[in-house]
Protein backbone atom coordinates (compact mmCIF):
# COMPACT_ATOMS: atom_id res chain seq x y z
CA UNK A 1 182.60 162.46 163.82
CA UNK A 2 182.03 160.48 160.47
CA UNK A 3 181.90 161.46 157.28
CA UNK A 4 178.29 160.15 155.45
CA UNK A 5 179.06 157.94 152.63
CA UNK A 6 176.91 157.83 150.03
CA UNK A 7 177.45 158.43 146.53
CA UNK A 8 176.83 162.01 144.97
CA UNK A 9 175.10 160.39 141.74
CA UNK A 10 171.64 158.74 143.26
CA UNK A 11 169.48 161.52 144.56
CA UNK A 12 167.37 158.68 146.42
CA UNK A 13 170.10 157.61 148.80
CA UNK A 14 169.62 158.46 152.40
CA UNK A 15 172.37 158.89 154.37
CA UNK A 16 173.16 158.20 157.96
CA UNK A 17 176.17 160.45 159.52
CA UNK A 18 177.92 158.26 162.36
CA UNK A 19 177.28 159.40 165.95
CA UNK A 20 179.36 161.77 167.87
CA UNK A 21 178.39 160.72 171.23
CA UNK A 22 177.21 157.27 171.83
CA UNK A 23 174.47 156.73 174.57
CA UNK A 24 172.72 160.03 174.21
CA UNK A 25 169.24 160.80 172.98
CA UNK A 26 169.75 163.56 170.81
CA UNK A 27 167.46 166.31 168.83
CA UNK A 28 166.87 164.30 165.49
CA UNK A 29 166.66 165.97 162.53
CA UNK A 30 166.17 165.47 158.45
CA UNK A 31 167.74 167.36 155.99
CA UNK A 32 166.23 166.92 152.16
CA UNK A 33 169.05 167.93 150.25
CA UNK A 34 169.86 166.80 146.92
CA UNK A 35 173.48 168.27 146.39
CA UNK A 36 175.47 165.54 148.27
CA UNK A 37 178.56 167.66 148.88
CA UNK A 38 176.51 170.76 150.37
CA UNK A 39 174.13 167.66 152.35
CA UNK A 40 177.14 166.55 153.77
CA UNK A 41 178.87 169.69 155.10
CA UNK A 42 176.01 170.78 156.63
CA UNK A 43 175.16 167.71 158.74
CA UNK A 44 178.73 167.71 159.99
CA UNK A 45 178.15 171.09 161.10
CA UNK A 46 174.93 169.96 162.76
CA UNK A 47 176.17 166.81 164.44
CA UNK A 48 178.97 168.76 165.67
CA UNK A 49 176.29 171.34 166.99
CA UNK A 50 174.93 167.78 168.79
CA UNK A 51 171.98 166.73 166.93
CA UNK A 52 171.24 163.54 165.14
CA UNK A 53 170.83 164.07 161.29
CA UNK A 54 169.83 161.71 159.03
CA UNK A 55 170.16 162.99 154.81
CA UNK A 56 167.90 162.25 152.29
CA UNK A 57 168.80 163.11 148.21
CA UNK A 58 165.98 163.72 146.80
CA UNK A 59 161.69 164.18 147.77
CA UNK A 60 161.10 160.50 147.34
CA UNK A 61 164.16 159.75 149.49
CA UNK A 62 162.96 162.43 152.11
CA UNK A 63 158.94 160.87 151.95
CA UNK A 64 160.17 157.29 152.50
CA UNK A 65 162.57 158.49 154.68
CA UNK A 66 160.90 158.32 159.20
CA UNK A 67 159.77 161.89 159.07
CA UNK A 68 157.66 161.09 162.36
CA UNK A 69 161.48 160.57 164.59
CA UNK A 70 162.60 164.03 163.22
CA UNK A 71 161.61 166.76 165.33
CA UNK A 72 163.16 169.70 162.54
CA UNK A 73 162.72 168.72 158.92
CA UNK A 74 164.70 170.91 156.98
CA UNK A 75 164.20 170.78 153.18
CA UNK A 76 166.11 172.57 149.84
CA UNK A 77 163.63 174.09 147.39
CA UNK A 78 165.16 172.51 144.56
CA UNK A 79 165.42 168.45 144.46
CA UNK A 80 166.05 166.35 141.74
CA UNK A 81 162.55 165.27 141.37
CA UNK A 82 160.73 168.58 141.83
CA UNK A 83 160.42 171.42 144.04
CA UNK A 84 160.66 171.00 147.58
CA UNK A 85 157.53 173.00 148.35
CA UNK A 86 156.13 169.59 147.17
CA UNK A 87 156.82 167.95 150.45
CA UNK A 88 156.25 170.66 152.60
CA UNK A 89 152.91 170.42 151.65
CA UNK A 90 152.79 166.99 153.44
CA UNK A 91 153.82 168.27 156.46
CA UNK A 92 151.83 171.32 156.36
CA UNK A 93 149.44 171.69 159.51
CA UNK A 94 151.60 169.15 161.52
CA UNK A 95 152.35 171.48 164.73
CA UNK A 96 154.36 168.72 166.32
CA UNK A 97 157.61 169.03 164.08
CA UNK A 98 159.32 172.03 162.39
CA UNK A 99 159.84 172.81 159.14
CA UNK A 100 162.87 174.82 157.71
CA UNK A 101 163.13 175.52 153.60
CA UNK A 102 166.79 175.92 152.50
CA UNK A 103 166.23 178.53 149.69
CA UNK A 104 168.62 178.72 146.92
CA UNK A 105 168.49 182.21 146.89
CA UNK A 106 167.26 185.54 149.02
CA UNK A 107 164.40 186.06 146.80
CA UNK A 108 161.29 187.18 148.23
CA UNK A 109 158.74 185.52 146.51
CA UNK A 110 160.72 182.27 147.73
CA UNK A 111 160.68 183.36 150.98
CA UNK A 112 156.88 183.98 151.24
CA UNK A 113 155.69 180.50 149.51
CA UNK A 114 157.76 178.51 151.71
CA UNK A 115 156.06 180.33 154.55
CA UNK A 116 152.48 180.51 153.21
CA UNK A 117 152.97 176.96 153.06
CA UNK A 118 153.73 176.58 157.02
CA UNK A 119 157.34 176.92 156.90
CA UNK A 120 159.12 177.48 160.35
CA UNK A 121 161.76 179.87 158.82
CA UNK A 122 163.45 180.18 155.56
CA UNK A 123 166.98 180.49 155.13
CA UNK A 124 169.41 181.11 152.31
CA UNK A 125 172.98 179.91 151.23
CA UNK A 126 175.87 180.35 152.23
CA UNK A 127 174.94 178.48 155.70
CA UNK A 128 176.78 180.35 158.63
CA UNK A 129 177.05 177.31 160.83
CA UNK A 130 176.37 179.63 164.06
CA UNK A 131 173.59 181.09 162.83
CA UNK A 132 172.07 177.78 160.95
CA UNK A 133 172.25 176.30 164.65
CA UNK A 134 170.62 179.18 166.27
CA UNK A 135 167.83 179.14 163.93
CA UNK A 136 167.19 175.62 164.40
CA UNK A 137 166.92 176.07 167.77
CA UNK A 138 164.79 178.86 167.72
CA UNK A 139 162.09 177.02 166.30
CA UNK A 140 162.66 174.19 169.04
CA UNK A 141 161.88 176.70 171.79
CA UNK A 142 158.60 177.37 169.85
CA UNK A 143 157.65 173.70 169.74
CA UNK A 144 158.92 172.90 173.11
CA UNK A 145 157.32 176.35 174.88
CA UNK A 146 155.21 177.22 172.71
CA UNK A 147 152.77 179.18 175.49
CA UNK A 148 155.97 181.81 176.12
CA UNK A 149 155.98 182.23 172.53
CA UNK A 150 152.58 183.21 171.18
CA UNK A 151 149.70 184.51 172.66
CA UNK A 152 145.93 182.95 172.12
CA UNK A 153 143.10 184.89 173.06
CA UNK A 154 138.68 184.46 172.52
CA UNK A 155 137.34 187.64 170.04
CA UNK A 156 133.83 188.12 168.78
CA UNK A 157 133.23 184.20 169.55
CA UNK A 158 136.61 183.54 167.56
CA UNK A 159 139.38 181.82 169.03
CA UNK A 160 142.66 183.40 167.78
CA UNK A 161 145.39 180.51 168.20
CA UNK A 162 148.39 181.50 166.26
CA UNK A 163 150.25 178.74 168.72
CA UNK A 164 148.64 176.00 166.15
CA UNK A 165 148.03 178.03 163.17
CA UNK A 166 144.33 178.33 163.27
CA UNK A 167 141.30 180.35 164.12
CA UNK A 168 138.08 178.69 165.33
CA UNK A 169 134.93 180.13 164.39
CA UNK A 170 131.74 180.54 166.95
CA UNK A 171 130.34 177.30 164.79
CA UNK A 172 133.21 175.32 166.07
CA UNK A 173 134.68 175.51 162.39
CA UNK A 174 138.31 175.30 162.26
CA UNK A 175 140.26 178.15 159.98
CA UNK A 176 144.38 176.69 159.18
CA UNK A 177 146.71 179.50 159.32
CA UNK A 178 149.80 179.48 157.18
CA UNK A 179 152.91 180.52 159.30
CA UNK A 180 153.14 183.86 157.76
CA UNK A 181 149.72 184.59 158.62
CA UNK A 182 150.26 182.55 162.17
CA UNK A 183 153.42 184.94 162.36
CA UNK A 184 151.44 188.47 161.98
CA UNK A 185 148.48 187.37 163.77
CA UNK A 186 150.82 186.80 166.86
CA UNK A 187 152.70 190.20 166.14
CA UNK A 188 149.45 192.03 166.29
CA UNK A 189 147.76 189.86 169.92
CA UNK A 190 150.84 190.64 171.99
CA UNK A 191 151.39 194.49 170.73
CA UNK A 192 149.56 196.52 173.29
CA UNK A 193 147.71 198.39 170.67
CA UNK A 194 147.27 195.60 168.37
CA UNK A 195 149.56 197.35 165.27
CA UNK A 196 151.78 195.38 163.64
CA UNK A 197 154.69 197.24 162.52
CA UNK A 198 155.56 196.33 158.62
CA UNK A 199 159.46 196.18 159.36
CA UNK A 200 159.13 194.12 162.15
CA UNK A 201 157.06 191.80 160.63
CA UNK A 202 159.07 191.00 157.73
CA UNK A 203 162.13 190.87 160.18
CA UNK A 204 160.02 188.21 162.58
CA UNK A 205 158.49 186.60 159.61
CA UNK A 206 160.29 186.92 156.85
CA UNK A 207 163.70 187.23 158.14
CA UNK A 208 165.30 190.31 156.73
CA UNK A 209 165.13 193.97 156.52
CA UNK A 210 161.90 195.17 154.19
CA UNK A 211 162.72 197.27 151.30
CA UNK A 212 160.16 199.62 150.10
CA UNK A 213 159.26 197.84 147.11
CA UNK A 214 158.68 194.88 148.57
CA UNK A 215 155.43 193.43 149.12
CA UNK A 216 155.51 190.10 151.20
CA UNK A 217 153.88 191.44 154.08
CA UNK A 218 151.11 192.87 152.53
CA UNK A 219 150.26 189.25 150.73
CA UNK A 220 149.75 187.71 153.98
CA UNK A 221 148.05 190.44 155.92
CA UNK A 222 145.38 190.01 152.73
CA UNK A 223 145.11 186.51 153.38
CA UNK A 224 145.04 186.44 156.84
CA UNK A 225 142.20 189.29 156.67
CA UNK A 226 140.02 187.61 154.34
CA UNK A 227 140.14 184.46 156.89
CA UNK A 228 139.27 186.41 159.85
CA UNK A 229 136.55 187.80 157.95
CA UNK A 230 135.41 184.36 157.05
CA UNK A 231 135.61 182.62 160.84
CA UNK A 232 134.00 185.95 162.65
CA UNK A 233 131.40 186.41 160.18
CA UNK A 234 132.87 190.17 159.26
CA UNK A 235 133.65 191.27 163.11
CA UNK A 236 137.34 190.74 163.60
CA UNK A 237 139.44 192.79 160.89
CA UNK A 238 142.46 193.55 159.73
CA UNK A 239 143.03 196.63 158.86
CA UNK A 240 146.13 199.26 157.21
CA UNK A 241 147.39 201.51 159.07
CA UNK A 242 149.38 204.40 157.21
CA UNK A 243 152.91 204.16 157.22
CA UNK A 244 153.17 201.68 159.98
CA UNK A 245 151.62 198.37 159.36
CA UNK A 246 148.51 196.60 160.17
CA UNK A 247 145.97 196.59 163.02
CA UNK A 248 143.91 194.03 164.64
CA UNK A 249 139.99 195.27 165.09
CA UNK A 250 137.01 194.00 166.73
């Protein structure tokens, strides 16, 4: 496998890693990285893994750059031109790709705006190349089979769709879901008494292990409450329940 070329100076350049394999259709993916040395080891690591990758340097780079043939777009928080939460906006809502933020550190707040902003999964340096891969694929089995990975389900004239990150009122009103709040809602339809356990939803959702003083979870069970308030008119709730997590009422 190739090396990309492409000089560590101009944050605009996209490169192109060579092929491994010639003649096979692989996973395509874009990585929006602006450190050229970091961009570089990582797509070996991914073309090795078998996909495609194609880099881009910078958010202009990654915007101009086909972000319709990628099927993973995976995206630093900090570019040259700005903060990569920028683009993820753009693809926000877009249930036919995923969307991985490369944090540059564990930080929760981090964490929880890349996912309130309909983030697949957030992940940290350094880049364990095993589990990188396994993450990426992860979210490939939820695009690819997505019904053996949520669960949908009608409530007090409310369709609860965490699937494509939305709730749809009894007026035919559509409610967007972040993927935090996509995440929990999902936790709470497929437990059989509708609790969603606080550690296992920052483990799911979040990816790590929650500390007490940590409060991502509870930011988007608010959020996610005061939009299933909204779409059932004040039936369908979300409410605390002491020293385990949240509950799902109609």
């Amino acid at each position: 496998m190739g090396t990309p070329s492409a000089s560590g100076n101009d944050p605009d350049s996209v490169l192109t890693p060579s092929a491994a394999t010639a003649g096979v259709r692989r996973t395509r993916l874009l990585l929006v990285e602006g450190d050229a040395n970091l961009a570089t080891s990582l797509a070996n690591t991914l073309e090795a893994a078998g996909f495609e990758v194609k880099i881009a340097g910078s958010i202009a780079a990654g915007r101009a750059a086909d972000t319709d043939a990628a099927r993973i777009v995976l995206i630093s928080l900090n570019l040259p031109d700005g903060s990569g939460l920028l683009m993820l906006r753009d693809l926000a809502g877009r249930r036919d790709r995923g969307v991985i933020m490369l944090s540059a550190d564990d930080s929760e707040a981090e964490r929880v705006s890349g996912l309130e902003l309909g983030a697949d999964d957030v992940f940290s340096p350094p880049f364990p190349a095993r589990e990188i891969i396994a993450r990426i694929r992860a979210v490939l089995r939820r695009l690819d089979e997505p019904d053996a990975q949520m669960t949908s389900l009608e409530a007090a004239d409310v369709l609860l769709d965490p699937q494509r990150q939305r709730l749809v009122g009894r007026d035919g009103r559509e409610h967007r879901l972040t993927g935090a709040e996509a995440g929990l809602l999902e936790i709470m339809l497929a437990a059989p008494d509708r609790v969603a356990e606080r550690s296992l939803v920052a483990k799911r959702v979040l990816g790590y292990s929650l500390q007490p003083q940590q409060r991502g979870v509870d930011q988007f069970a608010s959020s996610l409450r005061q939009k299933l308030l909204r779409a059932s008119g004040g039936r369908i709730r979300v409410t605390a329940v002491r020293g385990r997590g949240y509950r799902l009422v109609w």
